[in-house]
PDB file of N, CA and C in Angstrom:
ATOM      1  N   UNK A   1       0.840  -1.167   0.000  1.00  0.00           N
ATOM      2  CA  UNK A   1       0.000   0.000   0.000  1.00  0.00           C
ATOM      3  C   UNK A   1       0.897   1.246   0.000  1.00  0.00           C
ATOM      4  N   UNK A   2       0.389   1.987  -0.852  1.00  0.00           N
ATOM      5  CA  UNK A   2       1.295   3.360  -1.201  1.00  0.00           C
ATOM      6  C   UNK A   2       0.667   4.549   0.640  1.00  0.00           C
ATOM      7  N   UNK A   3       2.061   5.086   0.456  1.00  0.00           N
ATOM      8  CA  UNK A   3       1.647   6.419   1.962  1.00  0.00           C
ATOM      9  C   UNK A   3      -0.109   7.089   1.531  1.00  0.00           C
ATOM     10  N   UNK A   4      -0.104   7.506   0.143  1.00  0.00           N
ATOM     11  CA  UNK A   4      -1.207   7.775  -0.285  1.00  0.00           C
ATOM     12  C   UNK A   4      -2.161   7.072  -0.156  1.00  0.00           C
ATOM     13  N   UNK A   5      -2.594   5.898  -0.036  1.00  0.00           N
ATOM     14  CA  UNK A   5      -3.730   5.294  -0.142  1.00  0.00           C
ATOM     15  C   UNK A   5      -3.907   5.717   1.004  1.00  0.00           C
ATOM     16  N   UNK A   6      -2.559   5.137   2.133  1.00  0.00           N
ATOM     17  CA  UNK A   6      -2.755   4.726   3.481  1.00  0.00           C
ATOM     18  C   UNK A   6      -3.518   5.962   4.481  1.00  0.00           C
ATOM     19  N   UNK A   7      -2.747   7.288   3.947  1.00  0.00           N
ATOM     20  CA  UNK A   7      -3.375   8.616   4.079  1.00  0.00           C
ATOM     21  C   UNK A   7      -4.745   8.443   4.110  1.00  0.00           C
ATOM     22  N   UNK A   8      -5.442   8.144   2.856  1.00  0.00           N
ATOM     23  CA  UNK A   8      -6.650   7.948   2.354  1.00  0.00           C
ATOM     24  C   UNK A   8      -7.981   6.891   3.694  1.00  0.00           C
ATOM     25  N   UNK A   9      -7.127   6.130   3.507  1.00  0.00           N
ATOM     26  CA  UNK A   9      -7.977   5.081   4.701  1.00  0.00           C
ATOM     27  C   UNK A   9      -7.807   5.494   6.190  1.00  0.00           C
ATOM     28  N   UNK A  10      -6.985   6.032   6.534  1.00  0.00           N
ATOM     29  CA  UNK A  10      -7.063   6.778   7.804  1.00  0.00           C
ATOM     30  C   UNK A  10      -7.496   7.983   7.792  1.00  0.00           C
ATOM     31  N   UNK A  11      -7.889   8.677   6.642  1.00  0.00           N
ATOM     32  CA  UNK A  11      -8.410   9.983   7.031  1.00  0.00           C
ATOM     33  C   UNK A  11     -10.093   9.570   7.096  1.00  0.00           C
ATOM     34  N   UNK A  12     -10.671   8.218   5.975  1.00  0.00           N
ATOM     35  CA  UNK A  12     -12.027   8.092   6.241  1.00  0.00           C
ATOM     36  C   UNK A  12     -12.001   7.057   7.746  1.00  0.00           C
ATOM     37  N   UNK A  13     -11.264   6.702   8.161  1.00  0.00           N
ATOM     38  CA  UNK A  13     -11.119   6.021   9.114  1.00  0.00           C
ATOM     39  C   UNK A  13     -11.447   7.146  10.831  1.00  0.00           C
ATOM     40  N   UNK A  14     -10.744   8.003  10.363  1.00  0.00           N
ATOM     41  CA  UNK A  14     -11.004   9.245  11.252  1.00  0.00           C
ATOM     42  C   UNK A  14     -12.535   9.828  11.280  1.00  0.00           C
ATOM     43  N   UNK A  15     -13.006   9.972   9.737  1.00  0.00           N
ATOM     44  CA  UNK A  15     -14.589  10.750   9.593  1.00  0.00           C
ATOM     45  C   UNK A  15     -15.385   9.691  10.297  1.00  0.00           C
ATOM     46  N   UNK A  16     -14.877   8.211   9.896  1.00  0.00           N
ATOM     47  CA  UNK A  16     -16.687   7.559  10.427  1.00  0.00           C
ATOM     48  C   UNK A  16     -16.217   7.753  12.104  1.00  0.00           C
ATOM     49  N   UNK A  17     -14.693   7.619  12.772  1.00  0.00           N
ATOM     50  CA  UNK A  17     -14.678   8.140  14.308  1.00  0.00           C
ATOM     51  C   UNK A  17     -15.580   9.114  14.214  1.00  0.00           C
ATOM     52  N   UNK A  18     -14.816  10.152  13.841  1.00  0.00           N
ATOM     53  CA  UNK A  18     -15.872  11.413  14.432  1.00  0.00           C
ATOM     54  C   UNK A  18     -17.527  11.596  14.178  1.00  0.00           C
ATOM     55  N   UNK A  19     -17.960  11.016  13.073  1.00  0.00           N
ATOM     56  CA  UNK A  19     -19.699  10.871  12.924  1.00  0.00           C
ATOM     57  C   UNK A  19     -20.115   9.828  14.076  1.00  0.00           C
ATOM     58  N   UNK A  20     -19.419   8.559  14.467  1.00  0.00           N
ATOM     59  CA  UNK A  20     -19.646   8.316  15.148  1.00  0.00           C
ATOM     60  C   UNK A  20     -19.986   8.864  16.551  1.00  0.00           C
ATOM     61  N   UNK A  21     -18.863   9.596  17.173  1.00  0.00           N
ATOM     62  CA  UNK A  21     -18.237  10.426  18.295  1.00  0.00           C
ATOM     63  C   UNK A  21     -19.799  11.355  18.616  1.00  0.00           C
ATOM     64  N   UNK A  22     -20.122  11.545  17.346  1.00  0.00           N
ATOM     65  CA  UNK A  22     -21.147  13.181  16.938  1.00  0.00           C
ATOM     66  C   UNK A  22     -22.271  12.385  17.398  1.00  0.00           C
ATOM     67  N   UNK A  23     -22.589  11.331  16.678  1.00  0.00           N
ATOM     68  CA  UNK A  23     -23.849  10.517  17.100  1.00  0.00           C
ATOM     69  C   UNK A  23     -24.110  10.415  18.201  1.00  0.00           C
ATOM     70  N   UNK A  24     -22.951   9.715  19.139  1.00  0.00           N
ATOM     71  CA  UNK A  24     -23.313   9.128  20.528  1.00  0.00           C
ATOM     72  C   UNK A  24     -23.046   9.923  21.440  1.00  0.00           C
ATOM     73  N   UNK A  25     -22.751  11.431  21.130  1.00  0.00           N
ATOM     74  CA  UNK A  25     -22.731  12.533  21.779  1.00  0.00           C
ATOM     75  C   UNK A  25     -21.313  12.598  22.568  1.00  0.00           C
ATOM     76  N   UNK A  26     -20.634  11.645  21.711  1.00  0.00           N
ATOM     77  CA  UNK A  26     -19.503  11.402  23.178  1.00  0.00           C
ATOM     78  C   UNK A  26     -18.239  11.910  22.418  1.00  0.00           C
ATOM     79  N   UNK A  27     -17.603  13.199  22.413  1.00  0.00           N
ATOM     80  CA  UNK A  27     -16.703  13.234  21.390  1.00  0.00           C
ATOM     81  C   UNK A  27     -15.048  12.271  21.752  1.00  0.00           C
ATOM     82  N   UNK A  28     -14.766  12.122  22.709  1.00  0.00           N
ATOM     83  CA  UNK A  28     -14.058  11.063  23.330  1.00  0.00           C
ATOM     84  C   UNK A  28     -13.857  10.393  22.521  1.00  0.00           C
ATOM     85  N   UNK A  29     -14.880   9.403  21.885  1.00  0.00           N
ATOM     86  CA  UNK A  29     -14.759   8.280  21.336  1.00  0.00           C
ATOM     87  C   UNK A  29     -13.492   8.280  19.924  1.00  0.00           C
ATOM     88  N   UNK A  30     -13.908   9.812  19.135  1.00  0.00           N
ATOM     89  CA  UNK A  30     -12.776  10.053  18.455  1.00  0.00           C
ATOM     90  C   UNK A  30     -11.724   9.383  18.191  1.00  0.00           C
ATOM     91  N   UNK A  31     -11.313   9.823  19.780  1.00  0.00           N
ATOM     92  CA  UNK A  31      -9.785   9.712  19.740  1.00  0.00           C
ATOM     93  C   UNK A  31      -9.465   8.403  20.683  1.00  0.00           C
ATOM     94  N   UNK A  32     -10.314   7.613  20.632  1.00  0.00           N
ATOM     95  CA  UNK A  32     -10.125   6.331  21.297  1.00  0.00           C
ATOM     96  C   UNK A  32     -10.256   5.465  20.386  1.00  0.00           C
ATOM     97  N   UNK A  33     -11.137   5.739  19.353  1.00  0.00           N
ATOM     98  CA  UNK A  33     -11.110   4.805  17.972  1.00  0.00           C
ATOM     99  C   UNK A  33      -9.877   4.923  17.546  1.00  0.00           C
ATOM    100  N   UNK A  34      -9.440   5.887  17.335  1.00  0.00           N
ATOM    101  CA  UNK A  34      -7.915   6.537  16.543  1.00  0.00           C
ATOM    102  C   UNK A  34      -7.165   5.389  17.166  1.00  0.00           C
ATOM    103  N   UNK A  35      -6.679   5.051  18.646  1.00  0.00           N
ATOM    104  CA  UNK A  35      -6.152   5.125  19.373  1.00  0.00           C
ATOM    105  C   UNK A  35      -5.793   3.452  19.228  1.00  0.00           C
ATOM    106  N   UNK A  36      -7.003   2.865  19.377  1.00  0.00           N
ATOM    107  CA  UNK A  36      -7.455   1.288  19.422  1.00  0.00           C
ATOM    108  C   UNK A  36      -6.549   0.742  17.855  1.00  0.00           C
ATOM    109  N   UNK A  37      -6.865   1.698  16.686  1.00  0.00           N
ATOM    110  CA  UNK A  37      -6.581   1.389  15.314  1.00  0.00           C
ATOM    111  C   UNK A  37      -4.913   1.999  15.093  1.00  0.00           C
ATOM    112  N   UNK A  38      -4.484   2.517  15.944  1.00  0.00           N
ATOM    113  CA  UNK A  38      -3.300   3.000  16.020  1.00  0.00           C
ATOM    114  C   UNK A  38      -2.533   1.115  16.600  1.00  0.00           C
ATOM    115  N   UNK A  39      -3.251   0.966  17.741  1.00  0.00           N
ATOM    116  CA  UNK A  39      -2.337  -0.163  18.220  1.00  0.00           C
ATOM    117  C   UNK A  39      -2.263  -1.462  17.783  1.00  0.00           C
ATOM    118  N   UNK A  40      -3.359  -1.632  16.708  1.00  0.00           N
ATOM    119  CA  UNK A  40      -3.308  -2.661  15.659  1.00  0.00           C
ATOM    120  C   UNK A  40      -2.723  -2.308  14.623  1.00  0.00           C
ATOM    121  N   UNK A  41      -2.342  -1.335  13.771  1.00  0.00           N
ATOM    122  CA  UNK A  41      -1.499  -1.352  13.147  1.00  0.00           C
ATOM    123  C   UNK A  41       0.666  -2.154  13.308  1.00  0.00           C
ATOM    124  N   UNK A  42       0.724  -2.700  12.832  1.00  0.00           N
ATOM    125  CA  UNK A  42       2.114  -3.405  12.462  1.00  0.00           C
ATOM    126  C   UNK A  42       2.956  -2.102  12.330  1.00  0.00           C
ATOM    127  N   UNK A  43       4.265  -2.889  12.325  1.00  0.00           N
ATOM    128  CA  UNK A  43       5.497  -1.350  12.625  1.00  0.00           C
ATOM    129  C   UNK A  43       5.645  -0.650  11.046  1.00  0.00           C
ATOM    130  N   UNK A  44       5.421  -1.214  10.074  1.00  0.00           N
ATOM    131  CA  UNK A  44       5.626  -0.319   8.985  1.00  0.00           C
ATOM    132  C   UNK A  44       4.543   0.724   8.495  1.00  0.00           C
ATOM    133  N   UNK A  45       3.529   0.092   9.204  1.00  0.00           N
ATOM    134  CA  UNK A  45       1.984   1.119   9.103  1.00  0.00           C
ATOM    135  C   UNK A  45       1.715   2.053  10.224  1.00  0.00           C
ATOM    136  N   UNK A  46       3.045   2.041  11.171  1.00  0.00           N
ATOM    137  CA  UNK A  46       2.603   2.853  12.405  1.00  0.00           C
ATOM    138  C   UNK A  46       3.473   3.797  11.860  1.00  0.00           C
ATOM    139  N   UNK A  47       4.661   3.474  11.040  1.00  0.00           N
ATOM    140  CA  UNK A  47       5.285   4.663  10.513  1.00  0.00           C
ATOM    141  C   UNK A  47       4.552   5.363   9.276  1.00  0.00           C
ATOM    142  N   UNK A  48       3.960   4.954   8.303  1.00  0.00           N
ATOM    143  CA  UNK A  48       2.718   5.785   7.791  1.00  0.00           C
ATOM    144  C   UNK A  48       2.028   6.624   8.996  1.00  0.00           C
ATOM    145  N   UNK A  49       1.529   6.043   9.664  1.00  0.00           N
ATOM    146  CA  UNK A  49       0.633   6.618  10.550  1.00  0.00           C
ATOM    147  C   UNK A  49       0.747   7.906  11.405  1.00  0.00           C
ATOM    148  N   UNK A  50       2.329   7.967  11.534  1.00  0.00           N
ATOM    149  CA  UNK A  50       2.766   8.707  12.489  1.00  0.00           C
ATOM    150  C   UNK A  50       3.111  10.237  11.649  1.00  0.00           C
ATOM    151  N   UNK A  51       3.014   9.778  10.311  1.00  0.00           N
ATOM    152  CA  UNK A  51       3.370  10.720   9.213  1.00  0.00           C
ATOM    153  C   UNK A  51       2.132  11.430   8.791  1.00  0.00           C
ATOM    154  N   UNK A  52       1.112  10.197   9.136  1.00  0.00           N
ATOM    155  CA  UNK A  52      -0.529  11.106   8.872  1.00  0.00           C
ATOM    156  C   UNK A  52      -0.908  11.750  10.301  1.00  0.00           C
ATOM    157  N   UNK A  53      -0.473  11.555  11.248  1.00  0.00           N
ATOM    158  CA  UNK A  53      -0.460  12.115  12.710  1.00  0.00           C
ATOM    159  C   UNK A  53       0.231  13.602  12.811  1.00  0.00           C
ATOM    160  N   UNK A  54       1.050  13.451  12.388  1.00  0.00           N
ATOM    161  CA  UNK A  54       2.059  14.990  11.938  1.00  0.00           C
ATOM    162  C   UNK A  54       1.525  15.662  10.867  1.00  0.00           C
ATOM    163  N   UNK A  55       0.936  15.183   9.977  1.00  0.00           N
ATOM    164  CA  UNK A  55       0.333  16.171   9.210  1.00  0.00           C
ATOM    165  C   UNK A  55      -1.351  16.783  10.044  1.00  0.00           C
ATOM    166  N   UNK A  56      -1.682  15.823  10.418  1.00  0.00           N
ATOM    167  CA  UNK A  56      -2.722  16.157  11.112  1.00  0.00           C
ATOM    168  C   UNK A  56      -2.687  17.519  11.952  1.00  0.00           C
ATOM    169  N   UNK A  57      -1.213  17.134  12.728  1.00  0.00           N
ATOM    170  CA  UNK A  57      -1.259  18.711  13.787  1.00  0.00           C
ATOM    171  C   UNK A  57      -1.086  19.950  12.975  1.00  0.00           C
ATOM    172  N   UNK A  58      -0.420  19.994  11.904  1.00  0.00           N
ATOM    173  CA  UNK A  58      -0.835  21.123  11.434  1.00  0.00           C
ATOM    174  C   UNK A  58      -1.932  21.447   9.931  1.00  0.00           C
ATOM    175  N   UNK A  59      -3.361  20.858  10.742  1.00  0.00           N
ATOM    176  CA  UNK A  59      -4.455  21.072  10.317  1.00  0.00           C
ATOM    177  C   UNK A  59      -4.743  22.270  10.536  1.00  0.00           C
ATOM    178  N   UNK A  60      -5.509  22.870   9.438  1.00  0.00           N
ATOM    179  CA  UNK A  60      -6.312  24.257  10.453  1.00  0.00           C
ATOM    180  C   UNK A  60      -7.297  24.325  10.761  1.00  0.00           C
ATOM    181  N   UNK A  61      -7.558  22.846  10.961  1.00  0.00           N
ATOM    182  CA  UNK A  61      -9.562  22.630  11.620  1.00  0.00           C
ATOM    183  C   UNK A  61      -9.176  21.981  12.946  1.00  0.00           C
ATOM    184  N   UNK A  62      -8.888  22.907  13.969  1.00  0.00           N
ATOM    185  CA  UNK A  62      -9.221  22.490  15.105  1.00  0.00           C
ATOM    186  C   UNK A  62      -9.309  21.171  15.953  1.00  0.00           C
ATOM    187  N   UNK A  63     -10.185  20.413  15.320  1.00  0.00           N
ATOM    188  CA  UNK A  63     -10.837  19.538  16.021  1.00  0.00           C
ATOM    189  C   UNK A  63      -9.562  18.504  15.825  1.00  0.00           C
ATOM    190  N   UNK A  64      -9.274  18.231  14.462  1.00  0.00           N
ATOM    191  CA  UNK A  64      -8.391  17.291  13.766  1.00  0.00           C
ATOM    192  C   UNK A  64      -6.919  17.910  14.435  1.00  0.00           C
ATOM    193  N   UNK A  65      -6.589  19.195  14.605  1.00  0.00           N
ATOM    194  CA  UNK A  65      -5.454  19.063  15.248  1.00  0.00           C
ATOM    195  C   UNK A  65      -5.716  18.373  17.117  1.00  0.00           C
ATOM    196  N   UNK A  66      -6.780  18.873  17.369  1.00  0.00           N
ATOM    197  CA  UNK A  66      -7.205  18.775  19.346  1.00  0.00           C
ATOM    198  C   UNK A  66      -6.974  16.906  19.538  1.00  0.00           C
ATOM    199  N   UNK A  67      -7.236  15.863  18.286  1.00  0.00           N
ATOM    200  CA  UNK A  67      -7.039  14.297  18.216  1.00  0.00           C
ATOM    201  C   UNK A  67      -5.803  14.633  17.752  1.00  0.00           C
ATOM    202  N   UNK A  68      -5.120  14.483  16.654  1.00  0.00           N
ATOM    203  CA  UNK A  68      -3.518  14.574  16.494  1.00  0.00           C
ATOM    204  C   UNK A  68      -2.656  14.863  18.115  1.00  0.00           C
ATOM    205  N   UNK A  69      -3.011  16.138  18.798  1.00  0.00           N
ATOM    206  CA  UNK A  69      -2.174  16.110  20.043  1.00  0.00           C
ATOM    207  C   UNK A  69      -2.337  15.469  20.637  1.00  0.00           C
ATOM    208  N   UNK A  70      -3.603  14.390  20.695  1.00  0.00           N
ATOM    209  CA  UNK A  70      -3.753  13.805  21.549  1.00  0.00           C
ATOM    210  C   UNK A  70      -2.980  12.415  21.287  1.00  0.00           C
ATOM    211  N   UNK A  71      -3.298  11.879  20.572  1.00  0.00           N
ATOM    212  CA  UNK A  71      -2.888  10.669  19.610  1.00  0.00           C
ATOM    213  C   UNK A  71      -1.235  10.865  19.687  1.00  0.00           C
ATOM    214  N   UNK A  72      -0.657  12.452  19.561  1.00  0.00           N
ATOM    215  CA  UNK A  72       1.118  12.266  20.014  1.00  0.00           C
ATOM    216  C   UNK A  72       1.032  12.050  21.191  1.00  0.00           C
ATOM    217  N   UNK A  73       0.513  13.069  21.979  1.00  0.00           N
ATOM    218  CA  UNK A  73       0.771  12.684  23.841  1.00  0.00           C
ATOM    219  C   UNK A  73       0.808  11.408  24.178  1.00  0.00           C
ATOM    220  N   UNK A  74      -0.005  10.753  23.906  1.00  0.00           N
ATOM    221  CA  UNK A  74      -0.327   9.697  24.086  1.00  0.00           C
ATOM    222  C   UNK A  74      -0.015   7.978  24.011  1.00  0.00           C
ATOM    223  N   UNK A  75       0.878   8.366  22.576  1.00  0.00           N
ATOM    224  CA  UNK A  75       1.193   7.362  22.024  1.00  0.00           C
ATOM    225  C   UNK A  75       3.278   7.952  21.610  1.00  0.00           C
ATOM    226  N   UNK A  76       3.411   8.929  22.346  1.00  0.00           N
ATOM    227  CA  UNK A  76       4.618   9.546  22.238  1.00  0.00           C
ATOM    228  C   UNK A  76       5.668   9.555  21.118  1.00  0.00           C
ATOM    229  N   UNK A  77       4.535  10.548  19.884  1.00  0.00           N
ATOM    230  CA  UNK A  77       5.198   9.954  18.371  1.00  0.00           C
ATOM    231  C   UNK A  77       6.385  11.191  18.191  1.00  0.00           C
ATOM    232  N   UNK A  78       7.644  10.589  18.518  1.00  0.00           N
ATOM    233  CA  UNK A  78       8.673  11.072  18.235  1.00  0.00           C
ATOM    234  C   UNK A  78       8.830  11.905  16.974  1.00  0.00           C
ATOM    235  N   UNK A  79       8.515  11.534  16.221  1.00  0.00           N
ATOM    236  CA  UNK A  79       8.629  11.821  14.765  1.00  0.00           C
ATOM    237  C   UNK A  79       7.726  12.997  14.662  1.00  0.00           C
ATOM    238  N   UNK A  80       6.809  13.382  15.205  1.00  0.00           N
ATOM    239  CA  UNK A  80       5.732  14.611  15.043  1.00  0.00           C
ATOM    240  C   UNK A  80       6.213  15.736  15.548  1.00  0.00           C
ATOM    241  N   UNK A  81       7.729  15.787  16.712  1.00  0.00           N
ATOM    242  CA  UNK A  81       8.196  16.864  16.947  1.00  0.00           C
ATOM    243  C   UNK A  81       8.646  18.136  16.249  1.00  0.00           C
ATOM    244  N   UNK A  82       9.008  17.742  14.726  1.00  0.00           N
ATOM    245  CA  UNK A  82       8.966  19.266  13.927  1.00  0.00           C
ATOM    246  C   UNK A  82       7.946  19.553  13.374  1.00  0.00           C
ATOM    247  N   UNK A  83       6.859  18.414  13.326  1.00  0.00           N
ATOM    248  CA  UNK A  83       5.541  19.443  13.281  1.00  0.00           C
ATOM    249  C   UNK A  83       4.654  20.159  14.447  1.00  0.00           C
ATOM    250  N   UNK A  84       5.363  19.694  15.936  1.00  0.00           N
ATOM    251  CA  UNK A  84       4.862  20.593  16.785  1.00  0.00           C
ATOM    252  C   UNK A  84       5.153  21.661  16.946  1.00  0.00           C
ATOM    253  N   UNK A  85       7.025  21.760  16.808  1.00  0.00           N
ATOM    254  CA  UNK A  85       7.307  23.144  16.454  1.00  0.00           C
ATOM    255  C   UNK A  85       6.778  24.119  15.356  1.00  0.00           C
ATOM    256  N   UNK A  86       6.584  23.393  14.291  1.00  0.00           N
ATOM    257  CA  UNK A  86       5.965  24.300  13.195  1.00  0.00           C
ATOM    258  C   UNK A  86       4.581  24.702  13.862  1.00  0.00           C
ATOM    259  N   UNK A  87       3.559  23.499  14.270  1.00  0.00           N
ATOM    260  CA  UNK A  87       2.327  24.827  15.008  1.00  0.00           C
ATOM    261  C   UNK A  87       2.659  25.782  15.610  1.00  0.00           C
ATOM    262  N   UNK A  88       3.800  25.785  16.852  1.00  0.00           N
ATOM    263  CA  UNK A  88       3.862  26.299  17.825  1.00  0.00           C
ATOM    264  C   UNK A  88       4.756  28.036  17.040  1.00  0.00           C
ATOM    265  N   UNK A  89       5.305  27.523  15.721  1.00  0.00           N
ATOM    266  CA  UNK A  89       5.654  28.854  15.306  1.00  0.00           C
ATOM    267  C   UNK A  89       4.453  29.432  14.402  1.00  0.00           C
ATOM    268  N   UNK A  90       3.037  29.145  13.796  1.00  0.00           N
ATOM    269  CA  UNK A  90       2.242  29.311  13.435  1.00  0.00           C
ATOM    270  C   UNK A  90       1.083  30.056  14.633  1.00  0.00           C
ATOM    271  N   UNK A  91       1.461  29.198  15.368  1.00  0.00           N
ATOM    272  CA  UNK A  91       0.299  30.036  16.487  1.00  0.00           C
ATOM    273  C   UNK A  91       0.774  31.072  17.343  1.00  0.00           C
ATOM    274  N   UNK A  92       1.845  31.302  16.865  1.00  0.00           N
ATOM    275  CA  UNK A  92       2.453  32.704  17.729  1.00  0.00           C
ATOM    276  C   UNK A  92       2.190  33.823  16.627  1.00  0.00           C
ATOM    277  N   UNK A  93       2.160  33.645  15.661  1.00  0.00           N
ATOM    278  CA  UNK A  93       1.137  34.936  14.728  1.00  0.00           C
ATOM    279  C   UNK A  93      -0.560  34.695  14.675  1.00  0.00           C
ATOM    280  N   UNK A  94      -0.791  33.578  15.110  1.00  0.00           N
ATOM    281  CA  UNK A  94      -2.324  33.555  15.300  1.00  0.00           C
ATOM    282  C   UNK A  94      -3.125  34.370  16.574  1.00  0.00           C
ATOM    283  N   UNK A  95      -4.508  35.441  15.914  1.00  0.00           N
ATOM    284  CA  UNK A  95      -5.069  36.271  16.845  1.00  0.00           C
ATOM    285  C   UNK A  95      -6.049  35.316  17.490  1.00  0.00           C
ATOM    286  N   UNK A  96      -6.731  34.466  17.387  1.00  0.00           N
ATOM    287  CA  UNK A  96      -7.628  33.791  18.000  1.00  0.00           C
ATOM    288  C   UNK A  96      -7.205  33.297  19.779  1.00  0.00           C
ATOM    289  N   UNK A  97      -8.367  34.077  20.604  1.00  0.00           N
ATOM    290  CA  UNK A  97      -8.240  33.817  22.042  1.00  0.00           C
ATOM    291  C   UNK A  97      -7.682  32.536  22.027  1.00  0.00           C
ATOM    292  N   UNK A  98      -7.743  31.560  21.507  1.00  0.00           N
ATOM    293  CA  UNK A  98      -7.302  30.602  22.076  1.00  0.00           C
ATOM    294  C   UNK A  98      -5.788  29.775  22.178  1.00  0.00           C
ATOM    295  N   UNK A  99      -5.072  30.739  20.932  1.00  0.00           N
ATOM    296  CA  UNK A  99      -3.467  30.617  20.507  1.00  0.00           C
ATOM    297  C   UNK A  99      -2.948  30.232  21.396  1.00  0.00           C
ATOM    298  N   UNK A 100      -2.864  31.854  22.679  1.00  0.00           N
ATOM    299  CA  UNK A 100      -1.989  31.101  23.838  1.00  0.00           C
ATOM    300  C   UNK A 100      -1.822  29.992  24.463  1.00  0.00           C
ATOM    301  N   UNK A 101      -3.082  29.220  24.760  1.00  0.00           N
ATOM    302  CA  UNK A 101      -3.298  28.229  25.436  1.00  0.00           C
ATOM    303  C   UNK A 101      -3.162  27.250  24.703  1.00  0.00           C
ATOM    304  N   UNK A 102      -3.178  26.849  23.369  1.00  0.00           N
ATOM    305  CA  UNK A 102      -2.682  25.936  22.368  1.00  0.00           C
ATOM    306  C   UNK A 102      -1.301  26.027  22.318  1.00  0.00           C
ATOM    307  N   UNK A 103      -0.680  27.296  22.304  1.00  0.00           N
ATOM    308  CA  UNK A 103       1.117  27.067  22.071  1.00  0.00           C
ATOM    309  C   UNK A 103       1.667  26.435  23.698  1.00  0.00           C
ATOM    310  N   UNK A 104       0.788  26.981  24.760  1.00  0.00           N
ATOM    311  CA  UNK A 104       1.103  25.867  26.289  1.00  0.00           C
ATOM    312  C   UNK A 104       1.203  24.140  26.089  1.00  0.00           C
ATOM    313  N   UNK A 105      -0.096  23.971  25.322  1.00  0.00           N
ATOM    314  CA  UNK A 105      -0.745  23.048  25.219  1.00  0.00           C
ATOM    315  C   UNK A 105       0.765  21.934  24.297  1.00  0.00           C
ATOM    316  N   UNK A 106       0.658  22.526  23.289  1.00  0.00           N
ATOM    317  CA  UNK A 106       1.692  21.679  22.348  1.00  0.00           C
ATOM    318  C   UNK A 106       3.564  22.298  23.140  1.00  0.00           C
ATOM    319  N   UNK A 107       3.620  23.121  23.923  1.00  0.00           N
ATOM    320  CA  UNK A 107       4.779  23.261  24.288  1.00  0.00           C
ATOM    321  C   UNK A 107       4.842  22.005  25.312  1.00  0.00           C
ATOM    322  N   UNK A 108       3.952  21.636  26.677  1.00  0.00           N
ATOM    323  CA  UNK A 108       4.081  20.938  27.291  1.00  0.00           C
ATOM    324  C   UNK A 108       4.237  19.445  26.302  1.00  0.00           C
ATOM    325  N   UNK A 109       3.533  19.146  25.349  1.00  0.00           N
ATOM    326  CA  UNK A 109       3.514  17.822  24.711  1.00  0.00           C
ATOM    327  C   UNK A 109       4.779  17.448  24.239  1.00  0.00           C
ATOM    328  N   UNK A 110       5.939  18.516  23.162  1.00  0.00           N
ATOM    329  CA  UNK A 110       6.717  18.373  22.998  1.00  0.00           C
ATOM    330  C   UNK A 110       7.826  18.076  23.799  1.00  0.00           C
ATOM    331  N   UNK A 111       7.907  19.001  25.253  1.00  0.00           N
ATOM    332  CA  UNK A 111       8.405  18.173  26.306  1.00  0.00           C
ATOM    333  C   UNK A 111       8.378  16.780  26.710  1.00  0.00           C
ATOM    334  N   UNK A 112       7.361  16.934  26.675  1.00  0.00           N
ATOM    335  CA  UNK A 112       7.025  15.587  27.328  1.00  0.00           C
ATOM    336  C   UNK A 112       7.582  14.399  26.658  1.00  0.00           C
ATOM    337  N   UNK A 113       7.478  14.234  25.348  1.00  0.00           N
ATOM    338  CA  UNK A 113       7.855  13.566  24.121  1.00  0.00           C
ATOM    339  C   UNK A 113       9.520  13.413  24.211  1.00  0.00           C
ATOM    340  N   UNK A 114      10.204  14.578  24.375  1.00  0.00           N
ATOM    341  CA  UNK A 114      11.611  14.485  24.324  1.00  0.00           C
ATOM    342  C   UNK A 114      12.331  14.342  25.589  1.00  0.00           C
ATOM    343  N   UNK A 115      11.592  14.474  26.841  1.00  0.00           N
ATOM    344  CA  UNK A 115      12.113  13.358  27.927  1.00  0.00           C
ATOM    345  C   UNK A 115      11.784  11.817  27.966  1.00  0.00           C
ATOM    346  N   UNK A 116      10.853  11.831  27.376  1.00  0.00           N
ATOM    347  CA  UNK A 116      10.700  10.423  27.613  1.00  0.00           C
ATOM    348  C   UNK A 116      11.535   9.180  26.625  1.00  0.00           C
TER     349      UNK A 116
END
């Protein structure tokens, strides 16, 4: 399977999460589907994965970056660290109230990631 397809099946893999998530009112579920399908993936598809995870954080829809940080924190994807820096230099020209607390947000993650 080409990175492209693989892109492809994890990004509809993500929509039926989140319609799901939307349905059962529980947005949680999201990123626990993500999460479950993250740990069945084999080591050459977790490295796809981790490449569609990093592109993810620098989404500019919100929601899809708020699962990407989570999905790094979580699963401590080394490899997503220069795309945290790239948000974190993107959201320091961003006016939206909520910048600051997103560049905290992904500053603590990246820590976290490179001690461990």
């Amino acid at each position: 399977m080409t990175f492209e397809e693989f892109r492809a099946e994890m990004t509809s893999y993500r929509e039926r999460a989140k319609s799901n998530a939307d349905k059962s009112k529980m947005p949680q579920l999201e990123g626990q589907s993500l999460l479950k399908l993250y740990r069945e993936l084999d080591d050459s598809e977790r490295e796809m994965a981790d490449r569609v995870v990093s592109e993810w954080v620098l989404s500019p829809e919100e929601r899809l970056r708020f699962v990407a940080l989570h999905l790094v924190r979580v699963l401590g994807i080394r490899s997503a660290v220069p795309a945290l820096n790239e948000l974190m230099r993107n959201l320091l020209s961003c006016t939206a109230p909520g910048a600051p607390f997103e560049i905290m947000k992904v500053e603590q993650i990246a820590r976290q990631i490179l001690l461990s």
